[in-house]
C-alpha atoms as a PDB file:
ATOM      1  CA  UNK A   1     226.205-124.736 306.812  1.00  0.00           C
ATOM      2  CA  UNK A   2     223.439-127.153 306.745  1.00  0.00           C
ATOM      3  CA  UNK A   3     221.936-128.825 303.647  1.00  0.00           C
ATOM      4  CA  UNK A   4     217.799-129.420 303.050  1.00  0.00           C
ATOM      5  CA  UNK A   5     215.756-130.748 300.857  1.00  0.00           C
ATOM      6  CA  UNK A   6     212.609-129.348 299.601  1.00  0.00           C
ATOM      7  CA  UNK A   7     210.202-130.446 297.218  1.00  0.00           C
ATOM      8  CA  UNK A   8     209.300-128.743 294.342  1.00  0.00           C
ATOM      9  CA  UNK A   9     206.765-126.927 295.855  1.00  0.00           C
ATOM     10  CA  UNK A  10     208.302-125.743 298.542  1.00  0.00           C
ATOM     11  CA  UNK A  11     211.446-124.827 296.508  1.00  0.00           C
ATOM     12  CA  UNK A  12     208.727-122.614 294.162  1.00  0.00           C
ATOM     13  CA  UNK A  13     207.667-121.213 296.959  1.00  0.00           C
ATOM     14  CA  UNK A  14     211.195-120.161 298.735  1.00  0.00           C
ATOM     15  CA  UNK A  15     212.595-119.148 295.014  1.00  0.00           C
ATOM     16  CA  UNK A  16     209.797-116.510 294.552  1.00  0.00           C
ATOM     17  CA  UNK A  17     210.655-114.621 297.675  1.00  0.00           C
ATOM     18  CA  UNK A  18     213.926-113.897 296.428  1.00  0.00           C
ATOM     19  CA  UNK A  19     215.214-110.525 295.320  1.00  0.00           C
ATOM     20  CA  UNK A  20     217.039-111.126 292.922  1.00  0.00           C
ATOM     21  CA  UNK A  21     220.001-113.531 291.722  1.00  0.00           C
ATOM     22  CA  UNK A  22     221.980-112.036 294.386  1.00  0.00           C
ATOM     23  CA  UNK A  23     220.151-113.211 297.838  1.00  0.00           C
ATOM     24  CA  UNK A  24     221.222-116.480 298.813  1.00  0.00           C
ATOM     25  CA  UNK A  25     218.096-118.778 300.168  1.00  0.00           C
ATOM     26  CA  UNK A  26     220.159-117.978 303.808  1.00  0.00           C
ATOM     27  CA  UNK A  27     219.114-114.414 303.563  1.00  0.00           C
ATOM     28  CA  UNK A  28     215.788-114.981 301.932  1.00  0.00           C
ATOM     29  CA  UNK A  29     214.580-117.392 305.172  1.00  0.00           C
ATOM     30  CA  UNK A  30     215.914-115.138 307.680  1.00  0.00           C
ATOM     31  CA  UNK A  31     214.058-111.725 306.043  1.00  0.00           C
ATOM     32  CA  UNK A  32     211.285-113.943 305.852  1.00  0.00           C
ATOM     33  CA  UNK A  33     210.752-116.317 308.690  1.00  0.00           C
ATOM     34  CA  UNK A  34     210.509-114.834 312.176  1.00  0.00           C
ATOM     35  CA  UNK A  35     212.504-115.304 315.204  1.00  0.00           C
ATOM     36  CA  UNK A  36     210.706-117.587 317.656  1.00  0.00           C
ATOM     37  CA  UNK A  37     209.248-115.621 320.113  1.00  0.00           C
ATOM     38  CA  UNK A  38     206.486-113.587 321.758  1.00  0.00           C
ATOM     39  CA  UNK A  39     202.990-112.635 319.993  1.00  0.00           C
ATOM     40  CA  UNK A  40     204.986-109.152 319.837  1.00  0.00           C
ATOM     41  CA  UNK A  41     207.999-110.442 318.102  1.00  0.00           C
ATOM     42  CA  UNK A  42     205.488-111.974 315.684  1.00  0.00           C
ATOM     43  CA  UNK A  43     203.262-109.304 314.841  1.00  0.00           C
ATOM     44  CA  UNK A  44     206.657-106.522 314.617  1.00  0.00           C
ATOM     45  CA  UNK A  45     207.777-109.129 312.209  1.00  0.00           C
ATOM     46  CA  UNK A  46     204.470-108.783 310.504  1.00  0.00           C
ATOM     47  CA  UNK A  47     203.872-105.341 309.946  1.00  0.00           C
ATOM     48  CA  UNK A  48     207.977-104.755 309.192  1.00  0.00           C
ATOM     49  CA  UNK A  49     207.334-106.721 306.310  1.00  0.00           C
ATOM     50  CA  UNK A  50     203.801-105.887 305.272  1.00  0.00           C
ATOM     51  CA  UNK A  51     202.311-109.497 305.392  1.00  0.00           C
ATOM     52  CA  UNK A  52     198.916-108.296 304.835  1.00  0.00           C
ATOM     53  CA  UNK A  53     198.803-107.921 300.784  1.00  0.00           C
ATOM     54  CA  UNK A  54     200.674-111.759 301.078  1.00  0.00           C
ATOM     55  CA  UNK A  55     198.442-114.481 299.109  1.00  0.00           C
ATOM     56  CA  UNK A  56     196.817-116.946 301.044  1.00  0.00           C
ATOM     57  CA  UNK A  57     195.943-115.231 304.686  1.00  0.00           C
ATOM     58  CA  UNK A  58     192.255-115.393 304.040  1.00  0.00           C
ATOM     59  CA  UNK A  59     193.095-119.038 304.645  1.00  0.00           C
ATOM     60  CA  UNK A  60     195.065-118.578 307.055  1.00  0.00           C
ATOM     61  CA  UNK A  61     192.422-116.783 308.946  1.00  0.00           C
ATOM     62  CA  UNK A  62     189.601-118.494 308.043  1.00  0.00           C
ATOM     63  CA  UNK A  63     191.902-121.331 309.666  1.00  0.00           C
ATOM     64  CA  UNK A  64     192.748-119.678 312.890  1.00  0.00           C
ATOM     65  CA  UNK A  65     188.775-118.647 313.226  1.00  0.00           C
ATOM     66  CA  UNK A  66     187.920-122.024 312.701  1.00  0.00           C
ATOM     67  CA  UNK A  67     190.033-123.266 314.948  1.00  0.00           C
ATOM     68  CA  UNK A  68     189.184-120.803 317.829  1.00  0.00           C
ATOM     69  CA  UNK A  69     185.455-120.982 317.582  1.00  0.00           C
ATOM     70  CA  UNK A  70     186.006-124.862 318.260  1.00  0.00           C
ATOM     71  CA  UNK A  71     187.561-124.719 321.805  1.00  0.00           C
ATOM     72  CA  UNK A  72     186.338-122.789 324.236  1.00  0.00           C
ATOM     73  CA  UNK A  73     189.787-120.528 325.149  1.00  0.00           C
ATOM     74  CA  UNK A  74     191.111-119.765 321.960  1.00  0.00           C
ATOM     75  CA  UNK A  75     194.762-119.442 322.848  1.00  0.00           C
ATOM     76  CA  UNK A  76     195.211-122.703 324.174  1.00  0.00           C
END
């Protein structure tokens, strides 16, 4: 066991992935947040849990463009 703090925003954001009363913030984080690993891992991790319809990946990908059209090999 390990204790963190969170603000309040981040707390929000953690508490609303929660199925119910029952799942501990443990099980919530490891559903949620993928194993470090390869591009594969990542995107199986994705599409397991249907990130698509999440809020906020137009930012995310408006981000990731951004950031890609500014260096010249975008996966460095």
């Amino acid at each position: 066991m390990k204790t963190i703090t969170l603000d309040e925003d981040a707390y929000g954001r953690l508490k609303a992935w929660k199925k119910g009363r029952g799942e501990s913030f443990s099980s919530v984080v490891k559903r949620v947040i993928p194993e470090p690993g390869s591009l594969g891992a990542f995107l199986s991790f994705a599409e397991c849990n249907q990130t698509q319809s999440l809020a906020g990946n137009e930012i995310m990908e408006r981000a990731i463009e951004e950031r890609s059209s500014a260096k010249e090999d975008a996966w460095t």
